[in-house]
C-alpha atoms as a PDB file:
ATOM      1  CA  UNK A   1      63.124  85.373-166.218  1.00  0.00           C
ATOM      2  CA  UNK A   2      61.113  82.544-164.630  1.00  0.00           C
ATOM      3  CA  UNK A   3      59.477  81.476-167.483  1.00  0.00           C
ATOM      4  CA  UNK A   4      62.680  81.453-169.583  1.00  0.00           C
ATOM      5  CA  UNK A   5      64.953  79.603-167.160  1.00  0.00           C
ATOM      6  CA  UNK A   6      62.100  76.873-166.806  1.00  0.00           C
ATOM      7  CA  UNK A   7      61.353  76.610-170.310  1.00  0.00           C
ATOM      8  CA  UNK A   8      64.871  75.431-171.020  1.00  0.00           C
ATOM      9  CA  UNK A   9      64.678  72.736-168.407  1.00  0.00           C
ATOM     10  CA  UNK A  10      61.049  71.984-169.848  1.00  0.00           C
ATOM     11  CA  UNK A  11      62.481  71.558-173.429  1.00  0.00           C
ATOM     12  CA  UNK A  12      65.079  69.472-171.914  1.00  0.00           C
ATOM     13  CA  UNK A  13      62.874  66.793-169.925  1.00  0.00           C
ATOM     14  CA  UNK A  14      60.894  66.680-173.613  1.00  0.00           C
ATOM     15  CA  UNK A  15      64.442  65.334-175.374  1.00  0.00           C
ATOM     16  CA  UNK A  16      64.567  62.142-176.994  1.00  0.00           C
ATOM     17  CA  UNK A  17      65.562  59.153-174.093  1.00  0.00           C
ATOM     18  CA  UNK A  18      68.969  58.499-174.473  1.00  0.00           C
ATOM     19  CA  UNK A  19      70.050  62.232-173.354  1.00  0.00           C
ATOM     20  CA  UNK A  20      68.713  61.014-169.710  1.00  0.00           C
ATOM     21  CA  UNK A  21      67.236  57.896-168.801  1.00  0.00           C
ATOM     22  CA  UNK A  22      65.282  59.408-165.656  1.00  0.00           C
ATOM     23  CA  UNK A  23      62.487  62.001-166.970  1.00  0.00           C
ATOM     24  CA  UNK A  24      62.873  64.849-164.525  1.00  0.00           C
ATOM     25  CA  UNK A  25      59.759  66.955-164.084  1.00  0.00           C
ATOM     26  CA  UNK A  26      59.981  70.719-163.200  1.00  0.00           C
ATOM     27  CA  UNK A  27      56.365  72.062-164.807  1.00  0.00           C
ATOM     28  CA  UNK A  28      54.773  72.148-161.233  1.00  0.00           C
ATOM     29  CA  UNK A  29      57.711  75.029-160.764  1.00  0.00           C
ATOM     30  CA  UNK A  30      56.400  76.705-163.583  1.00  0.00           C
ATOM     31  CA  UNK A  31      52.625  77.042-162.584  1.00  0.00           C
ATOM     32  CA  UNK A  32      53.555  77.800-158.751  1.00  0.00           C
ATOM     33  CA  UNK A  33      55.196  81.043-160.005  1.00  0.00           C
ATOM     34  CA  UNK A  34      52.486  81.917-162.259  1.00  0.00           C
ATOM     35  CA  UNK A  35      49.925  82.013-159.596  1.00  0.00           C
ATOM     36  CA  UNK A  36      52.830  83.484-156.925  1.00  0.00           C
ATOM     37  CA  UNK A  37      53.348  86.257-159.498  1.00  0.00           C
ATOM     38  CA  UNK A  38      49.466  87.356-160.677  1.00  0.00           C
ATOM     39  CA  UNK A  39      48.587  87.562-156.808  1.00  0.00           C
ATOM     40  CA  UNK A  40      51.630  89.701-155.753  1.00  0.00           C
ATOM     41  CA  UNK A  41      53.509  86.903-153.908  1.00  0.00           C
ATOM     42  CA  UNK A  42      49.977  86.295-151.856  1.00  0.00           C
ATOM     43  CA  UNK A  43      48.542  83.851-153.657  1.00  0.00           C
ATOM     44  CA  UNK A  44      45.005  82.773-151.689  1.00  0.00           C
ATOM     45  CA  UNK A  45      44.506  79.342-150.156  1.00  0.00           C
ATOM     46  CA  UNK A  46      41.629  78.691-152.713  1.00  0.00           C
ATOM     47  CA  UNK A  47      43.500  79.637-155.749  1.00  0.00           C
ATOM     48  CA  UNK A  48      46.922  77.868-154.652  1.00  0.00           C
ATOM     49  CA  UNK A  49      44.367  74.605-154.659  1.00  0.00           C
ATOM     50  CA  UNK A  50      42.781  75.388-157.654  1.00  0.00           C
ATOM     51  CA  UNK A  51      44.990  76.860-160.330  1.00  0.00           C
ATOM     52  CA  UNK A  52      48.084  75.111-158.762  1.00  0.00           C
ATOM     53  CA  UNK A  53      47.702  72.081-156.746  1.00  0.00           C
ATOM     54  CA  UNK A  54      44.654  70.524-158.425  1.00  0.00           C
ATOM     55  CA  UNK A  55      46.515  71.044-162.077  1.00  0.00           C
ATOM     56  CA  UNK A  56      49.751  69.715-160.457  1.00  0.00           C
ATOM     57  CA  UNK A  57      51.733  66.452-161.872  1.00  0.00           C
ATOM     58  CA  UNK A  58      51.734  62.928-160.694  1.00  0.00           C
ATOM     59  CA  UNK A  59      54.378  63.647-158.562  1.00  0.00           C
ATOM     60  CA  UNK A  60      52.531  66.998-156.512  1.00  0.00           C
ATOM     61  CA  UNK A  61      49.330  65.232-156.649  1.00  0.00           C
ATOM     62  CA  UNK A  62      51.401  62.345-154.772  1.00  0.00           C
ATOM     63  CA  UNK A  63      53.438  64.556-152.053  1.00  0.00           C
ATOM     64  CA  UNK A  64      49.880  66.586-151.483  1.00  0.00           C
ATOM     65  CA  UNK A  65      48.135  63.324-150.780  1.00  0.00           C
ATOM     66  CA  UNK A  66      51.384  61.721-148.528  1.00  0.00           C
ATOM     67  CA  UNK A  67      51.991  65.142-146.584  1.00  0.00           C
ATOM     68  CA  UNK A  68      48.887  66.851-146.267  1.00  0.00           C
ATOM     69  CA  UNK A  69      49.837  69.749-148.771  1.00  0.00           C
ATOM     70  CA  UNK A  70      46.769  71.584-148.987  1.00  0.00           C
ATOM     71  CA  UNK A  71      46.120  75.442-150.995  1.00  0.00           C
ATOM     72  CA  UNK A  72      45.423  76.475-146.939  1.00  0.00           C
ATOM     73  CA  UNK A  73      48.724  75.475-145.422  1.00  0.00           C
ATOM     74  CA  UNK A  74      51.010  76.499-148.592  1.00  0.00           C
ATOM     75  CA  UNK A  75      48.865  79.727-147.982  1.00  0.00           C
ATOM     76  CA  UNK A  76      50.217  79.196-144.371  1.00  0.00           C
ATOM     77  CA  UNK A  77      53.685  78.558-145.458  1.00  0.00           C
ATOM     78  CA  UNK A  78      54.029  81.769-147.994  1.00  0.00           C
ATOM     79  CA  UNK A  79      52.685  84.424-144.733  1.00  0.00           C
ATOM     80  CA  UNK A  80      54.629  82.824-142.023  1.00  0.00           C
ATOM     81  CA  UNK A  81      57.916  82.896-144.364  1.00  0.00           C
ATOM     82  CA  UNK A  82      57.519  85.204-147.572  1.00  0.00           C
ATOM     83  CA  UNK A  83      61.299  85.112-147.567  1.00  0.00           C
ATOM     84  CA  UNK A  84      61.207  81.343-148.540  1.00  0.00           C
ATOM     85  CA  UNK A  85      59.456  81.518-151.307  1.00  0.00           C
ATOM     86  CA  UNK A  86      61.215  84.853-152.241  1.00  0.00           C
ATOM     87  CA  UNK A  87      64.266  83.436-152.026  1.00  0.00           C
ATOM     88  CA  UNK A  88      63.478  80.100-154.051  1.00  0.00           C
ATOM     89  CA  UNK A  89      63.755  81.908-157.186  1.00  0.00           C
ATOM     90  CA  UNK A  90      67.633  82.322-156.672  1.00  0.00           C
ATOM     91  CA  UNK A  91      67.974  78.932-157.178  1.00  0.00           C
ATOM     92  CA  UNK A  92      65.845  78.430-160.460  1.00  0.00           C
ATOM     93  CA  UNK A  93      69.209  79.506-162.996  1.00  0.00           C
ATOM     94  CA  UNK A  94      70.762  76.333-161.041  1.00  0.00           C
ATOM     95  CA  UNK A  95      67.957  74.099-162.633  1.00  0.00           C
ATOM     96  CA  UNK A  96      69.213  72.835-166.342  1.00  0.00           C
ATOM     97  CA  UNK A  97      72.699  72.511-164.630  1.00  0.00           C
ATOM     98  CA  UNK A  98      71.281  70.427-162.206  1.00  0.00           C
ATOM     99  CA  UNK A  99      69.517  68.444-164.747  1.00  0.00           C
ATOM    100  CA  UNK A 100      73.018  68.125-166.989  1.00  0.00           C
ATOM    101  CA  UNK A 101      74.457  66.212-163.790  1.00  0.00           C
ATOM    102  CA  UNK A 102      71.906  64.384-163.208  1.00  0.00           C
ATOM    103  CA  UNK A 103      72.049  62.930-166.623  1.00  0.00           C
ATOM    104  CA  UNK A 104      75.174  61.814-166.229  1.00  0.00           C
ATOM    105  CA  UNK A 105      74.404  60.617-162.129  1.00  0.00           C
ATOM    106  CA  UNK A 106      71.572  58.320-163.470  1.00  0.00           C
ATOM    107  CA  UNK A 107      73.705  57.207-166.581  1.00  0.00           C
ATOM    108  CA  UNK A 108      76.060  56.128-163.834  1.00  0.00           C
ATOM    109  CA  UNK A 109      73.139  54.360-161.817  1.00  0.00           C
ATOM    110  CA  UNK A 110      71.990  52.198-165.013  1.00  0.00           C
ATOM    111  CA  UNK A 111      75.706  51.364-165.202  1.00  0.00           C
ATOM    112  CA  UNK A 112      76.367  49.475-161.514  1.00  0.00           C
ATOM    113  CA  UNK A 113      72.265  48.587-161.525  1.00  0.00           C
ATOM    114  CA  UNK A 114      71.333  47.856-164.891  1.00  0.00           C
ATOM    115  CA  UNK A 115      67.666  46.323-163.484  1.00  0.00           C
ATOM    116  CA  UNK A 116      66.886  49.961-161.583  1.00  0.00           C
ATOM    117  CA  UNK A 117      63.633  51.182-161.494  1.00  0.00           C
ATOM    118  CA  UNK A 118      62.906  54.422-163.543  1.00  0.00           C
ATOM    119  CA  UNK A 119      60.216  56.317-162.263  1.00  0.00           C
ATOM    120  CA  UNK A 120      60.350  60.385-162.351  1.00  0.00           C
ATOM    121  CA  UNK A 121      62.109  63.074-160.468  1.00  0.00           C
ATOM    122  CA  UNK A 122      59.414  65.401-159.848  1.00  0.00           C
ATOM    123  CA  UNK A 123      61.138  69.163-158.521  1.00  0.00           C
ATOM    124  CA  UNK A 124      57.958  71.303-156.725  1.00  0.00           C
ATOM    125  CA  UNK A 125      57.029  73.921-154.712  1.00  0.00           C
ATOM    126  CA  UNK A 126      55.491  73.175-151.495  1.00  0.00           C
ATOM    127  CA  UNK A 127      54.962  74.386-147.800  1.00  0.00           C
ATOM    128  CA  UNK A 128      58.301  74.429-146.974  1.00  0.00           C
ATOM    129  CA  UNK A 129      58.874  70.488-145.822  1.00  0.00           C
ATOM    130  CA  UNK A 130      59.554  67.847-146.733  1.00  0.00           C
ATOM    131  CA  UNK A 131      62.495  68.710-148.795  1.00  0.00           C
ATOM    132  CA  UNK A 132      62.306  65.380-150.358  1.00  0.00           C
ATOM    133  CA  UNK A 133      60.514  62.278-150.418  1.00  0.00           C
ATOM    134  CA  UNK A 134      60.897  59.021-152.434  1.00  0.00           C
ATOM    135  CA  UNK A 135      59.559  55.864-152.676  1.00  0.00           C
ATOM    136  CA  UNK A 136      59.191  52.174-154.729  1.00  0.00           C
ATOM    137  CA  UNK A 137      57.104  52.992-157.461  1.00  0.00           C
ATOM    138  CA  UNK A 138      56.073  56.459-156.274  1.00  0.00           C
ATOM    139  CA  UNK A 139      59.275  58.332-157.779  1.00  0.00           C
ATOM    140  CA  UNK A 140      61.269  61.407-156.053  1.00  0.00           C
ATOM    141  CA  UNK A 141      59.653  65.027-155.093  1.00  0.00           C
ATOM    142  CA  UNK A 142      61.205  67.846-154.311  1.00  0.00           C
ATOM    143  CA  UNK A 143      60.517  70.816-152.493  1.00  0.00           C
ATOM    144  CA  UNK A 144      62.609  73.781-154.308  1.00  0.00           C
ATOM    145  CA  UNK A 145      61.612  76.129-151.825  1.00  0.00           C
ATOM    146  CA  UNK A 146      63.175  73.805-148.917  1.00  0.00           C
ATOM    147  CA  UNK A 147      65.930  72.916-151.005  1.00  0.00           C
ATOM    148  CA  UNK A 148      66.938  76.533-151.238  1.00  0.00           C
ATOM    149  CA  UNK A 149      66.350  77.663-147.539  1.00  0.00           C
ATOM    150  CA  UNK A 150      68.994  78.367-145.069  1.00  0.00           C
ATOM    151  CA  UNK A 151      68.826  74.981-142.953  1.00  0.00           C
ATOM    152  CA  UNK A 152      69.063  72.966-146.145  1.00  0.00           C
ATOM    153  CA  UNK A 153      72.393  75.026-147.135  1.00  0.00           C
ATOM    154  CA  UNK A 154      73.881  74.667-143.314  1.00  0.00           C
ATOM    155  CA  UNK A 155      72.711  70.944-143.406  1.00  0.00           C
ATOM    156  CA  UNK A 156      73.041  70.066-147.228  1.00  0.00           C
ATOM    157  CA  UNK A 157      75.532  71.866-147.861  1.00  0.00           C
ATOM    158  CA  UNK A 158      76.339  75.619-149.545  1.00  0.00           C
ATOM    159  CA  UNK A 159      76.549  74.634-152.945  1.00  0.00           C
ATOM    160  CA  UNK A 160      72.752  74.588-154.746  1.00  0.00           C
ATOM    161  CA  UNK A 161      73.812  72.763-157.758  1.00  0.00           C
ATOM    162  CA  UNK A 162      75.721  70.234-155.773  1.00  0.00           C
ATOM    163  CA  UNK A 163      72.579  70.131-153.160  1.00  0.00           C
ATOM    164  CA  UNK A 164      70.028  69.366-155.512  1.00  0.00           C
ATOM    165  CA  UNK A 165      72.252  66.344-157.400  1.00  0.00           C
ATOM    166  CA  UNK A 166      73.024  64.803-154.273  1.00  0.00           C
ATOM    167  CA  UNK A 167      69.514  64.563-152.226  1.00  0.00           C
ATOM    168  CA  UNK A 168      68.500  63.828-155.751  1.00  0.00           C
ATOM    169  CA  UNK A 169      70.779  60.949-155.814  1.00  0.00           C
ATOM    170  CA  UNK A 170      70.492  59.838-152.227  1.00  0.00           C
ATOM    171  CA  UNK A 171      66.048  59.580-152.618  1.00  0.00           C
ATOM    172  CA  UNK A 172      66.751  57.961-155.629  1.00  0.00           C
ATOM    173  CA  UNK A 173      67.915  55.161-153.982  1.00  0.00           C
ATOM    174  CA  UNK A 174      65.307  55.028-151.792  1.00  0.00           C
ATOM    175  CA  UNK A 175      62.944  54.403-154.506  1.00  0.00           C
ATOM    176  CA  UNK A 176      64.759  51.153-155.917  1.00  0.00           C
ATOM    177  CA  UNK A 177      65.333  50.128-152.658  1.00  0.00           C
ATOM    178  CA  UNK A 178      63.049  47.234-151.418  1.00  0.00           C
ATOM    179  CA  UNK A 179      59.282  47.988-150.247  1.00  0.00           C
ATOM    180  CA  UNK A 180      59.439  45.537-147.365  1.00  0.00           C
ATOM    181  CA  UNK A 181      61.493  47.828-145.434  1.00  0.00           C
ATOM    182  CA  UNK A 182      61.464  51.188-147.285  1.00  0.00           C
ATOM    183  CA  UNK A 183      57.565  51.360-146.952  1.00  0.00           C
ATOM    184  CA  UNK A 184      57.513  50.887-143.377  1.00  0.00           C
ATOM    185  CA  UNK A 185      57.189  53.335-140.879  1.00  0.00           C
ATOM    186  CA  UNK A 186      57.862  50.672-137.896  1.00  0.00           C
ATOM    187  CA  UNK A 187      61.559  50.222-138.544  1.00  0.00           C
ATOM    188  CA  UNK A 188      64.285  49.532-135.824  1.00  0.00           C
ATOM    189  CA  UNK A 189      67.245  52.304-135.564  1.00  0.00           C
ATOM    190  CA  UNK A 190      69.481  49.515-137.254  1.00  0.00           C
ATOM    191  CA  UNK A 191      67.025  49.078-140.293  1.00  0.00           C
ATOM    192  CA  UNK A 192      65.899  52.902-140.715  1.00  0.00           C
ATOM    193  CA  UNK A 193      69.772  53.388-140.586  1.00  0.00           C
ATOM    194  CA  UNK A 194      70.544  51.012-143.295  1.00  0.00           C
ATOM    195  CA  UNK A 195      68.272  52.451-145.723  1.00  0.00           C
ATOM    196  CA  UNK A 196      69.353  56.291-144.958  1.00  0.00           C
ATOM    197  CA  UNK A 197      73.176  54.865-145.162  1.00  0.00           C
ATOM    198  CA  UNK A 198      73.206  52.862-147.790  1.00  0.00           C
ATOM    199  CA  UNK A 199      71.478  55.615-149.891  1.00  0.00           C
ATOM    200  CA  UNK A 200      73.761  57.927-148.936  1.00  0.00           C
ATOM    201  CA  UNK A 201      76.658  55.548-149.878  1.00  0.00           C
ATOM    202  CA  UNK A 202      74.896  54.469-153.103  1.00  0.00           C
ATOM    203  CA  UNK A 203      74.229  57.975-153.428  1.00  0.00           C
ATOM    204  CA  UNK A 204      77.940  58.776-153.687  1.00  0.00           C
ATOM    205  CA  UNK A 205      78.761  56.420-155.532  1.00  0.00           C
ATOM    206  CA  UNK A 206      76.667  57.670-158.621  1.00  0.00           C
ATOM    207  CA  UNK A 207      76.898  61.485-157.512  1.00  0.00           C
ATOM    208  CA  UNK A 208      80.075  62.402-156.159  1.00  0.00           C
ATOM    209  CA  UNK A 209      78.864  63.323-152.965  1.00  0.00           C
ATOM    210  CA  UNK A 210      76.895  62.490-149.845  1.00  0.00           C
ATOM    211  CA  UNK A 211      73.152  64.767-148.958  1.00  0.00           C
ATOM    212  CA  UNK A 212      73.975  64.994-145.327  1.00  0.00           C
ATOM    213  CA  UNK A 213      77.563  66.892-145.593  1.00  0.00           C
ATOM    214  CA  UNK A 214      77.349  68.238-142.249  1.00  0.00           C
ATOM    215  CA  UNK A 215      76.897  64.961-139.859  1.00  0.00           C
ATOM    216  CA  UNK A 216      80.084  63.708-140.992  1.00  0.00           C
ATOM    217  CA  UNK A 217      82.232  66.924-139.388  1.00  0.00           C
ATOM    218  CA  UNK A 218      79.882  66.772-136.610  1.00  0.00           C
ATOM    219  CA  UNK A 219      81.170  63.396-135.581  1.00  0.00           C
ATOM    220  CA  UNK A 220      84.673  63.317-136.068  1.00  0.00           C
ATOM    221  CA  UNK A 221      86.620  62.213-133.281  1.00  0.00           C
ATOM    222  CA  UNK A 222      83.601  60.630-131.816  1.00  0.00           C
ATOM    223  CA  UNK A 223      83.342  57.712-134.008  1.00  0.00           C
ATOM    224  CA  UNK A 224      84.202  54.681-131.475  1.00  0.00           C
ATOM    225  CA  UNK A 225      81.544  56.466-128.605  1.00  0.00           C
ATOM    226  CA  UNK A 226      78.942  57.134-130.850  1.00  0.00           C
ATOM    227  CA  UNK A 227      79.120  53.704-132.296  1.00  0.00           C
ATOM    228  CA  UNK A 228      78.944  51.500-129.193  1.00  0.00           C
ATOM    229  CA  UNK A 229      76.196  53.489-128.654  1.00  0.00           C
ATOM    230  CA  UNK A 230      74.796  52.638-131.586  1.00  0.00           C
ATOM    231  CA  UNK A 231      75.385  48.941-130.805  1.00  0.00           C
ATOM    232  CA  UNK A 232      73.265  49.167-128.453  1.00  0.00           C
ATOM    233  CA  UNK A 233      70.413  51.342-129.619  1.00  0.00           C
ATOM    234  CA  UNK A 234      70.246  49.015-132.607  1.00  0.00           C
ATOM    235  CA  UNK A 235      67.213  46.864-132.331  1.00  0.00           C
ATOM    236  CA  UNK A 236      65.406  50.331-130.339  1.00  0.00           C
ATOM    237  CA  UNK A 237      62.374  51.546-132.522  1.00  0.00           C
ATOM    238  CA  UNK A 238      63.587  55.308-131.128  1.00  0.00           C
ATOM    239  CA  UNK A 239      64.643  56.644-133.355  1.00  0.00           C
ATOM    240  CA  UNK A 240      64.592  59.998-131.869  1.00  0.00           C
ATOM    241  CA  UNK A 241      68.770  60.400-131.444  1.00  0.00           C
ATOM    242  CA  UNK A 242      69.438  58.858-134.611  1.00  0.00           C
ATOM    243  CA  UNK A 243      66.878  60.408-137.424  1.00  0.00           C
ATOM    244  CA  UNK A 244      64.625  63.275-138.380  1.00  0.00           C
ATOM    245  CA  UNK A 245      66.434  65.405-135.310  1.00  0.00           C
ATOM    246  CA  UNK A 246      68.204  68.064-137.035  1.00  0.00           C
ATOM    247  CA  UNK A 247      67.535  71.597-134.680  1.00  0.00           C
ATOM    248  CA  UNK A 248      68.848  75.007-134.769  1.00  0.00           C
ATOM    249  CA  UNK A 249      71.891  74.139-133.053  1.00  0.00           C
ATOM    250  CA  UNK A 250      72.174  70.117-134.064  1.00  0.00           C
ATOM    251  CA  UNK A 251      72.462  68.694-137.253  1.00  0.00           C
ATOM    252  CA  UNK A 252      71.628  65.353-135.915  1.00  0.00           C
ATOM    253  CA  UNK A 253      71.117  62.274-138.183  1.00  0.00           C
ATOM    254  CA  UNK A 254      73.860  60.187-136.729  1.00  0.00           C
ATOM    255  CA  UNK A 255      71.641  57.108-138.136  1.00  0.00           C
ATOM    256  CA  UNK A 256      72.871  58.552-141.648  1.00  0.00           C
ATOM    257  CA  UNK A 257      76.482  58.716-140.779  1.00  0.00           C
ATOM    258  CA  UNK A 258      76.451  55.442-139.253  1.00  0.00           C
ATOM    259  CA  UNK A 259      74.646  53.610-141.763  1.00  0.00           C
ATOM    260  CA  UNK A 260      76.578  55.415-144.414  1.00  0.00           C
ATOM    261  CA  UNK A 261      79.818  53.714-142.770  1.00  0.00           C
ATOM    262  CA  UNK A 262      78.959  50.081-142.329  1.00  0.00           C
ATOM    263  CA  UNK A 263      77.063  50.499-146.026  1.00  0.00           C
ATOM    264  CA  UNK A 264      80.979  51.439-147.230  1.00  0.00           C
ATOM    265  CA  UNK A 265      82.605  48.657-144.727  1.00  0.00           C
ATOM    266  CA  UNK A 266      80.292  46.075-146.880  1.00  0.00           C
ATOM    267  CA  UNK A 267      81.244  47.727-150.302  1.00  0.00           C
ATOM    268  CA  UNK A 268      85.227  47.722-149.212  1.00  0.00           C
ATOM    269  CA  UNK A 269      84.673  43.950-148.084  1.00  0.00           C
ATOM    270  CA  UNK A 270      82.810  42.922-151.431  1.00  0.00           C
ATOM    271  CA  UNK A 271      84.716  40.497-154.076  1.00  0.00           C
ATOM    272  CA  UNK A 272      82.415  41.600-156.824  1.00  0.00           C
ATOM    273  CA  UNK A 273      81.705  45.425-156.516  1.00  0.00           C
ATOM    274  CA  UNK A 274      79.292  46.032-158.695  1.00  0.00           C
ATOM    275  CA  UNK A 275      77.611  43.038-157.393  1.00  0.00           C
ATOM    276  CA  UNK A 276      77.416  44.407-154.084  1.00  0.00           C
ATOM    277  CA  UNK A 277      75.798  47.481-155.489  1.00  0.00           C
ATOM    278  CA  UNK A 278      72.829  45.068-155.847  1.00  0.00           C
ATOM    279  CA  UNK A 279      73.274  43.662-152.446  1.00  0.00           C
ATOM    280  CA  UNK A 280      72.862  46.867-150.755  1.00  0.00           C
ATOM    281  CA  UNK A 281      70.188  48.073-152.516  1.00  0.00           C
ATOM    282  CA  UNK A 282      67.976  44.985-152.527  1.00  0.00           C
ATOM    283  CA  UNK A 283      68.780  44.723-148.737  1.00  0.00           C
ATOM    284  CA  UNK A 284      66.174  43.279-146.716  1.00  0.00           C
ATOM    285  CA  UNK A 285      67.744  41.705-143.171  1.00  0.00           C
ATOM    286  CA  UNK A 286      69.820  44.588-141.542  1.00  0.00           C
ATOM    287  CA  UNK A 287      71.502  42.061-138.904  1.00  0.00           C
ATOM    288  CA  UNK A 288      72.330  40.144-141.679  1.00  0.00           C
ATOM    289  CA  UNK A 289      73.977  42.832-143.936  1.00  0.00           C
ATOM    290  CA  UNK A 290      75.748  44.444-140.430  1.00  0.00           C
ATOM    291  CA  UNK A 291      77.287  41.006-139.876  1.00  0.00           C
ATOM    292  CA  UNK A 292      78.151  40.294-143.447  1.00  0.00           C
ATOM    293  CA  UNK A 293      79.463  44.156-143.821  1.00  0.00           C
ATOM    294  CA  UNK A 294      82.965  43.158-140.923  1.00  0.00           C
ATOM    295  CA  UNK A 295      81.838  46.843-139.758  1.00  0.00           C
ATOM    296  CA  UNK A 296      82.571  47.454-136.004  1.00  0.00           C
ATOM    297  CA  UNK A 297      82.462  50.340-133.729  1.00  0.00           C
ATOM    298  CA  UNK A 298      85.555  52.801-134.456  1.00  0.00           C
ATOM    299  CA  UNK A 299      86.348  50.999-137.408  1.00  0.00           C
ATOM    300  CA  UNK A 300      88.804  53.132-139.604  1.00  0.00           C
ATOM    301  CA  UNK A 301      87.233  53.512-143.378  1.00  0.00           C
ATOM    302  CA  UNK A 302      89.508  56.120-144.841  1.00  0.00           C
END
């Protein structure tokens, strides 16, 4: 059943361009399960690095290098949560559907952002985190076991097909968007919240939908306190109440929500639209862009 479902989205990705103008890459899937299956779901540290890891794609061979994904701590990963890798496989049928959207979401891209970069989506298996990653020039990966775990569905939303689209969507933004900022780790809670926003807005735009569906509900009502807090966090390098802080009983990522809102105050404001599509993306001064966007604390978007 693997093999078949995975050999329809392989065919696929080998189609003429024209059908999609983003190569999406899903072979690393393929070989994972291989090795999974001919060790009885406990696949050995050595073999994971040999047979899977050291064959993988540009993309793997990128996230294992970035995030320390080794044979050892995927070995890790698969004891401390067989379930997780067990339960990845129910999301494999929602692959080629996932791939016809996505056709159409980066048809839409080339559309508002004719110049945008093309590099690969690159769908994995790894230790569990990251989910996703995505960079200028280095393409997106994605983890399909993390994409089809519990937290991602609480925090991403139920929906797999729609889930996989719209992170999809959202880190593909982040690897158009401007190496300056996007490459550094020593960002400001207004800059880091910026990129996250405007890729979620972006995102939207070209998707349908946002990644992080459940911030929004989490901060209803609270818009005009958590705001003026924001105000005033803004130029703060912690980033520890804004980002990366989703728990068991928090989603978190208020940056997201925030920067998703001002990134839509600019877009509303905009003459030229599709111009401003540009604007956002290429985005390199975040005070600039917040005073240009007429986005204030409270301010009513919908």
């Amino acid at each position: 059943m693997v093999m078949a479902l995975l050999a329809v989205v392989a065919t696929r990705a080998q189609q003429p361009a024209g059908s999609s103008p983003i190569a999406i890459h899903t072979d690393d899937v393929d070989r994972f399960f291989r090795v999974y299956d001919a060790s009885g779901g406990r696949p050995s540290a050595e073999r994971l690095q040999r047979e899977y890891l050291d064959e993988g794609s540009v993309g793997l061979t990128h996230l294992a290098r970035v995030r320390n994904v080794t044979g050892e701590r995927i070995a890790q990963a698969i004891a401390a949560d067989p379930g997780l890798y067990t339960n990845a496989r129910a999301c494999l049928p929602a692959l080629p559907r996932v791939r016809a959207r996505l056709e159409r979401t980066f048809a839409r891209l080339v559309e508002l952002y004719p110049q945008a970069q093309r590099p690969p989506v690159t769908i994995l298996v790894s230790r569990g985190r990251p989910l996703a990653i995505a960079g200028p020039g280095d393409g997106v990966q994605i983890g399909l076991e993390g994409m089809c775990s519990a937290t991602a569905a609480r925090v991403l939303g139920a929906d797999v097909d729609d889930r996989f689209v719209h992170v999809i969507a959202h880190e593909y933004i982040h690897a158009q968007q401007a190496p300056v900022l996007a490459s550094t780790e020593d960002l400001t809670v207004l800059q880091r919240s910026l990129l996250e926003g405007i890729a979620e807005f972006v995102g939207e735009l070209i998707s349908g939908g946002i990644s992080n569906v459940a911030v929004g509900p989490s901060a209803s009502g609270r818009e005009r306190e958590i705001e003026t807090r924001f105000v005033a966090a803004a130029d703060t390098r912690d980033l520890s109440a804004w980002v990366d802080n989703t728990t068991a009983d928090d989603v978190g990522q208020l940056g997201y929500w925030v920067g998703y809102r001002v990134a839509k105050a600019y877009y509303r404001r905009a003459s030229d639209r599709r111009a401003a599509v540009g604007e956002m993306i290429a985005m390199t001064d975040a005070r600039a862009f917040l005073a240009q966007s007429g986005w204030s604390p409270g301010i009513v978007l919908d």
